[in-house]
N, C-alpha and C. Protein backbone atom coordinates (compact mmCIF):
# COMPACT_ATOMS: atom_id res chain seq x y z
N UNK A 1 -2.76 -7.66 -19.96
CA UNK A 1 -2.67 -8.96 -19.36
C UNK A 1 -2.74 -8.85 -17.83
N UNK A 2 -2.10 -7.77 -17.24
CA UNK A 2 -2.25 -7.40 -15.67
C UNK A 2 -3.50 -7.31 -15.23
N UNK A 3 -3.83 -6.50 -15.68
CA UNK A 3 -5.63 -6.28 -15.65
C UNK A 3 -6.10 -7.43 -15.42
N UNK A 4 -6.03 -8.12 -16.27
CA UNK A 4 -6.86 -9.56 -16.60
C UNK A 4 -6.54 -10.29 -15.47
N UNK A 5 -5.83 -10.38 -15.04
CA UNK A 5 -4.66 -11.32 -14.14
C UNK A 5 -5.87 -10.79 -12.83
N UNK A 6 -5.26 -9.42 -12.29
CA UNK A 6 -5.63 -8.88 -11.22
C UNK A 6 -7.33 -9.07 -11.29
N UNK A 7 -7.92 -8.80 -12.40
CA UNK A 7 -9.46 -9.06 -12.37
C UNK A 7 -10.23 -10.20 -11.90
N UNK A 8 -9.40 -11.12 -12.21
CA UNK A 8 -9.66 -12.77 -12.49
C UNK A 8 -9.11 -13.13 -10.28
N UNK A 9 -7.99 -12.23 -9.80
CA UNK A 9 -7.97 -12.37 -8.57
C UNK A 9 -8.62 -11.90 -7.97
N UNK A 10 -9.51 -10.61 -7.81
CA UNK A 10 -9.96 -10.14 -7.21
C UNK A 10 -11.62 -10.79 -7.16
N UNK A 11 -12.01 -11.56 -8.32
CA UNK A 11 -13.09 -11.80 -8.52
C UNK A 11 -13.19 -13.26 -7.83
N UNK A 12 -12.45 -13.99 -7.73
CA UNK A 12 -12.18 -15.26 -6.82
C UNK A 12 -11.66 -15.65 -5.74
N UNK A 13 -10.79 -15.07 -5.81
CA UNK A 13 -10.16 -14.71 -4.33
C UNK A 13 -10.31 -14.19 -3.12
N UNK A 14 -10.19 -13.99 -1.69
CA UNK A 14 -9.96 -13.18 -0.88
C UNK A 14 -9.28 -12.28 -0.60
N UNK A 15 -9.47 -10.74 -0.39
CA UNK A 15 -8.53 -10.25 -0.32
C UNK A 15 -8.17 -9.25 -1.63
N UNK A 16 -7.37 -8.25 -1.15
CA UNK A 16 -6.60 -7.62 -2.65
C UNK A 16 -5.77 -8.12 -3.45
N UNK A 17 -5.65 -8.12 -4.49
CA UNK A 17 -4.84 -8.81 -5.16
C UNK A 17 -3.43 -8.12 -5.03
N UNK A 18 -3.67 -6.45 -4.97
CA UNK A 18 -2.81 -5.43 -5.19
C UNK A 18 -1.84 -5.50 -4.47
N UNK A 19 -2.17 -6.09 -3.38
CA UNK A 19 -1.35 -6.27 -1.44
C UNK A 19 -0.45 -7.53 -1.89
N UNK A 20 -1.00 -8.38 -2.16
CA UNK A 20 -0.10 -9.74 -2.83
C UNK A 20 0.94 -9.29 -3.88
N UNK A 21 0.18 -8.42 -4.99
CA UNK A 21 0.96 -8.35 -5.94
C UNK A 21 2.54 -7.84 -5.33
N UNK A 22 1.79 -6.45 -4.48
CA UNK A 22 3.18 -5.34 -4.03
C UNK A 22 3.90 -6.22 -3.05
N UNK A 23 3.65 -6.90 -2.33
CA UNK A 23 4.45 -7.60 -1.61
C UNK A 23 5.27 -8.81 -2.33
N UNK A 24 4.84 -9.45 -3.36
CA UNK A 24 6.11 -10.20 -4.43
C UNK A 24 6.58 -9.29 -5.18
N UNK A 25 6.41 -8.34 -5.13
CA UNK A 25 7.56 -7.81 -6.32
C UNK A 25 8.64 -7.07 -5.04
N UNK A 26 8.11 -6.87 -3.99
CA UNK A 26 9.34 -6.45 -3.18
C UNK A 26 9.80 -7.13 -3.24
N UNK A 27 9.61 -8.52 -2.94
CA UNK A 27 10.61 -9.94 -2.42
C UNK A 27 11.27 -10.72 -3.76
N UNK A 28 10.29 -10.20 -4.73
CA UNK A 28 11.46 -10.70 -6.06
C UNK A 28 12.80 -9.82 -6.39
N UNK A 29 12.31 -8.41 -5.84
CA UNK A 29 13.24 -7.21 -5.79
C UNK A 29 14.60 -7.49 -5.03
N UNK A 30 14.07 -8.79 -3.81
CA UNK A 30 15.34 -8.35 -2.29
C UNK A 30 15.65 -9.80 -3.14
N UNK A 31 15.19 -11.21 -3.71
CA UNK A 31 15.99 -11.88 -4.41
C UNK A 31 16.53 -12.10 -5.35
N UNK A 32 16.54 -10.80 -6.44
CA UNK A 32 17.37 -10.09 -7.43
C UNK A 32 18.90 -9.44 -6.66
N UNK A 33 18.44 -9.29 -5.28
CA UNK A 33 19.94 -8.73 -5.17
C UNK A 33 20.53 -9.45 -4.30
N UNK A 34 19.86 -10.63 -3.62
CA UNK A 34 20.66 -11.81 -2.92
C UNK A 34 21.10 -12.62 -3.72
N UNK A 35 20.53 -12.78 -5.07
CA UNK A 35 21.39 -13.71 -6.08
C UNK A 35 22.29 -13.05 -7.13
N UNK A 36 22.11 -11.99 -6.74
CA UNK A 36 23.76 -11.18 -7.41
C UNK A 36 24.83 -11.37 -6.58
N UNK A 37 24.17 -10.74 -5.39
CA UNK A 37 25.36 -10.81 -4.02
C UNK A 37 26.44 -12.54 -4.02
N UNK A 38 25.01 -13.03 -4.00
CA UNK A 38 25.37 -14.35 -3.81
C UNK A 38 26.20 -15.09 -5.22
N UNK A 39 26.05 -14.79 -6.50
CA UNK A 39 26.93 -14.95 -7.84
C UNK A 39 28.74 -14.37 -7.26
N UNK A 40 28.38 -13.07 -7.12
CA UNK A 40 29.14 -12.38 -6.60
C UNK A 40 30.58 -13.30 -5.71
N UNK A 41 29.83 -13.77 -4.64
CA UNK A 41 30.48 -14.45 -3.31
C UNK A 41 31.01 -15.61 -4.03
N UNK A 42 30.55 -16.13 -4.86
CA UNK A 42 30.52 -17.56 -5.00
C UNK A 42 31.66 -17.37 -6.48
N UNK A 43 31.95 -16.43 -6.67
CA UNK A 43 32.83 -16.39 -8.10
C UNK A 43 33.98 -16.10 -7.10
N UNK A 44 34.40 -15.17 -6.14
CA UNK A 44 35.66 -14.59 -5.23
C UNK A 44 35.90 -15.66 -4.85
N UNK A 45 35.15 -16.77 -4.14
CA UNK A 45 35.26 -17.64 -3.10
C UNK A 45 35.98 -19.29 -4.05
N UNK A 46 35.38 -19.04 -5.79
CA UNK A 46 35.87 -20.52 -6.58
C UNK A 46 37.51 -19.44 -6.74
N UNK A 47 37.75 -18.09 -7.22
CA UNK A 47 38.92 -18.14 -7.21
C UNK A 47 40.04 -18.05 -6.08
N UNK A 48 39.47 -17.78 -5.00
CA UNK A 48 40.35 -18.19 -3.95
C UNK A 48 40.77 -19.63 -3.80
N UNK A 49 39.88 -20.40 -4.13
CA UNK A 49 40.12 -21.96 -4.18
C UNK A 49 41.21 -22.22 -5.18
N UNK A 50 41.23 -21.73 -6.35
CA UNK A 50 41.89 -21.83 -7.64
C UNK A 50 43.27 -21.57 -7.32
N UNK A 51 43.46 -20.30 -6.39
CA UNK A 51 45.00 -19.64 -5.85
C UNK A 51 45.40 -20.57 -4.73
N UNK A 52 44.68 -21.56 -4.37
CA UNK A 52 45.37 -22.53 -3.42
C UNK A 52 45.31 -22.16 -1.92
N UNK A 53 43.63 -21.14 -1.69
CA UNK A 53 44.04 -20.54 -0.36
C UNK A 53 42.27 -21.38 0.18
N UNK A 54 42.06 -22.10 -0.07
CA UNK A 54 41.17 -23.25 0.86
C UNK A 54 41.14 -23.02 2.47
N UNK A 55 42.06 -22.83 2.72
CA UNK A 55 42.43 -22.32 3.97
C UNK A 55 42.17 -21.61 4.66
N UNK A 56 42.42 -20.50 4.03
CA UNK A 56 42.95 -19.30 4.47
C UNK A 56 41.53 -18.62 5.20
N UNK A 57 41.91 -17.52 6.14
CA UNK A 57 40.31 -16.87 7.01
C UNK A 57 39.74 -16.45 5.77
N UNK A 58 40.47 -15.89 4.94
CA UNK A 58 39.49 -14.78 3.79
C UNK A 58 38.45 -15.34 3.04
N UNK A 59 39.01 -16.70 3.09
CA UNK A 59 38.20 -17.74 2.11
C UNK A 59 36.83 -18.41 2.81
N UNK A 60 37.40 -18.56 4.47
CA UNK A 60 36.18 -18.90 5.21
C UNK A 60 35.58 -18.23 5.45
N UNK A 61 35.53 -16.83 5.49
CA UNK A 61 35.17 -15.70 5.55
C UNK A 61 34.01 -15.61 4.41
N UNK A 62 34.43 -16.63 2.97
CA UNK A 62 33.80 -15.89 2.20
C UNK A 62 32.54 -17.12 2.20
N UNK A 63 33.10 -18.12 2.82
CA UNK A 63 32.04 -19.14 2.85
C UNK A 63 30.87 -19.56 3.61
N UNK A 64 31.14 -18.65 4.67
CA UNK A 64 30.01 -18.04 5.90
C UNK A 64 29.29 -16.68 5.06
N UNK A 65 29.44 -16.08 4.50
CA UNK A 65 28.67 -15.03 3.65
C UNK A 65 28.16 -16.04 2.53
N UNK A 66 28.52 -16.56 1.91
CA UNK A 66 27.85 -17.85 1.19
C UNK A 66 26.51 -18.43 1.93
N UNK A 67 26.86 -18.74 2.87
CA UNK A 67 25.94 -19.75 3.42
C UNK A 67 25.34 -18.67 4.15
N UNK A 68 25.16 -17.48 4.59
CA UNK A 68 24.19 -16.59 4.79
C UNK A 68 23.28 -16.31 3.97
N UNK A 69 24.05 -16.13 2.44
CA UNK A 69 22.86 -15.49 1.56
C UNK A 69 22.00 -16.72 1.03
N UNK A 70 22.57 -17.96 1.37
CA UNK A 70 21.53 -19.21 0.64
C UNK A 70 20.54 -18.87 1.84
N UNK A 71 20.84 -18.89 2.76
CA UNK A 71 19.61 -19.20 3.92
C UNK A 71 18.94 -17.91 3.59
N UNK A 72 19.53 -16.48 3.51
CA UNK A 72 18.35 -15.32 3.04
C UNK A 72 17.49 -15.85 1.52
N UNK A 73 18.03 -16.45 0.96
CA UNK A 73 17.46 -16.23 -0.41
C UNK A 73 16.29 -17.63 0.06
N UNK A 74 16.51 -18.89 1.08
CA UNK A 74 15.51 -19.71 1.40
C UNK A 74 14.33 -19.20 2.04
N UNK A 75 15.30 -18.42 2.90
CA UNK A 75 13.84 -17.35 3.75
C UNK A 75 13.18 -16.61 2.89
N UNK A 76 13.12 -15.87 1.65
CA UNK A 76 12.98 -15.16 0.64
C UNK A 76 11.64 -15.95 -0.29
N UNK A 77 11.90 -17.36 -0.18
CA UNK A 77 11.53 -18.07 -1.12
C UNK A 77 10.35 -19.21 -0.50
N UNK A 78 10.71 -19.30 0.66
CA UNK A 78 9.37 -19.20 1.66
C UNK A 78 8.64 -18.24 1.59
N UNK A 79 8.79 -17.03 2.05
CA UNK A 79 8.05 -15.62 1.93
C UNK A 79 7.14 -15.88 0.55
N UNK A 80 7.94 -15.72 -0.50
CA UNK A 80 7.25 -16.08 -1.81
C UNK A 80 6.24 -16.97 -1.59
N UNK A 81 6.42 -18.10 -1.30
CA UNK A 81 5.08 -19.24 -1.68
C UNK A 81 4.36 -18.69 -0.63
N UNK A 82 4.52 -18.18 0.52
CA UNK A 82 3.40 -17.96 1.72
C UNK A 82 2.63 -16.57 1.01
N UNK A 83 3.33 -15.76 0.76
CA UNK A 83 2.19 -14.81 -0.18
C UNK A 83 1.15 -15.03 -1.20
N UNK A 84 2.02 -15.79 -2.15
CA UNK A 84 1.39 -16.52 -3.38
C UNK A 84 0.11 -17.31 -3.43
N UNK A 85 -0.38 -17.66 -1.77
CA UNK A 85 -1.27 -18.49 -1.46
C UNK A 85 -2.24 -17.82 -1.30
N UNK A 86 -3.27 -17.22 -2.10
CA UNK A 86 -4.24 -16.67 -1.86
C UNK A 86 -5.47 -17.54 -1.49
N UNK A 87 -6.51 -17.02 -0.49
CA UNK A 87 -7.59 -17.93 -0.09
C UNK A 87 -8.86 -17.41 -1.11
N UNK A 88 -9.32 -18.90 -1.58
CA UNK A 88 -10.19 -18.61 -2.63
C UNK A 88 -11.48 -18.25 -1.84
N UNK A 89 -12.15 -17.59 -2.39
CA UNK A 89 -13.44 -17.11 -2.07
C UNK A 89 -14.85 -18.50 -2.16
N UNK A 90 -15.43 -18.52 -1.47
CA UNK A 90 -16.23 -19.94 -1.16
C UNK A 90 -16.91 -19.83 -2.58
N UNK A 91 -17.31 -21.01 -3.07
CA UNK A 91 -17.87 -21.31 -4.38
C UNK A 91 -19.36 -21.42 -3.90
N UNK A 92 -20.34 -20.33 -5.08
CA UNK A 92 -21.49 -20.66 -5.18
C UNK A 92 -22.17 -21.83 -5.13
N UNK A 93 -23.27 -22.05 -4.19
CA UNK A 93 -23.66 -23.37 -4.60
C UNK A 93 -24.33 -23.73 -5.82
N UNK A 94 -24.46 -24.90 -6.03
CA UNK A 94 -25.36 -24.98 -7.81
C UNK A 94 -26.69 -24.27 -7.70
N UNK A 95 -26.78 -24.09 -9.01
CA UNK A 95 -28.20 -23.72 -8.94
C UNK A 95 -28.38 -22.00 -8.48
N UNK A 96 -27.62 -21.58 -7.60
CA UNK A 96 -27.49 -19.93 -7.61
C UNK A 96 -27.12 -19.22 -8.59
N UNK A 97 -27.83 -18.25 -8.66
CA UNK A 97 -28.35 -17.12 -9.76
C UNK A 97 -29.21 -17.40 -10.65
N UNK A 98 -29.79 -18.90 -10.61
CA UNK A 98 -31.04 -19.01 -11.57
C UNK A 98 -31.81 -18.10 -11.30
């Protein structure tokens, strides 16, 4: 199915497909571990709420690392669609290759 995939890009497209490909799977790679991190933050941070410490630095602490990893995982997810955009290769006009 890769093959096919990559064949079907390379044959329409601009560009390598291979360069696109390797560059989303890094960035699906770095948002596999910003949305752990970020599960992570966000489970410490509901039970600190639960213990009644809303307050407390540790908790704001944990809510500024929260709101870091949403904005990495937005930047992440930009990155994604700006790769994803491959420029198609100009279309034959009619009538070429008769």
């Amino acid at each position: 199915l890769w093959d096919a995939m990559e064949q079907a890009i390379a044959k329409n497209y601009v560009g390598s497909p291979q360069a696109a490909l390797a560059r989303l799977a890094r960035i699906l790679d770095d948002l596999d571990e910003v949305d752990r991190a970020l599960g992570e933050l966000e489970t410490r941070y509901e039970l600190a709420l639960g213990e009644g410490k809303a307050d407390s630095n540790g908790t704001k602490k944990l809510q500024k690392e929260i709101d870091e990893r949403r904005a990495r995982r937005d930047q992440l997810l930009a990155e994604a669609d700006k790769v994803a955009l491959l420029d198609l290769k100009p279309a034959a006009p009619a009538g070429a290759g008769k």
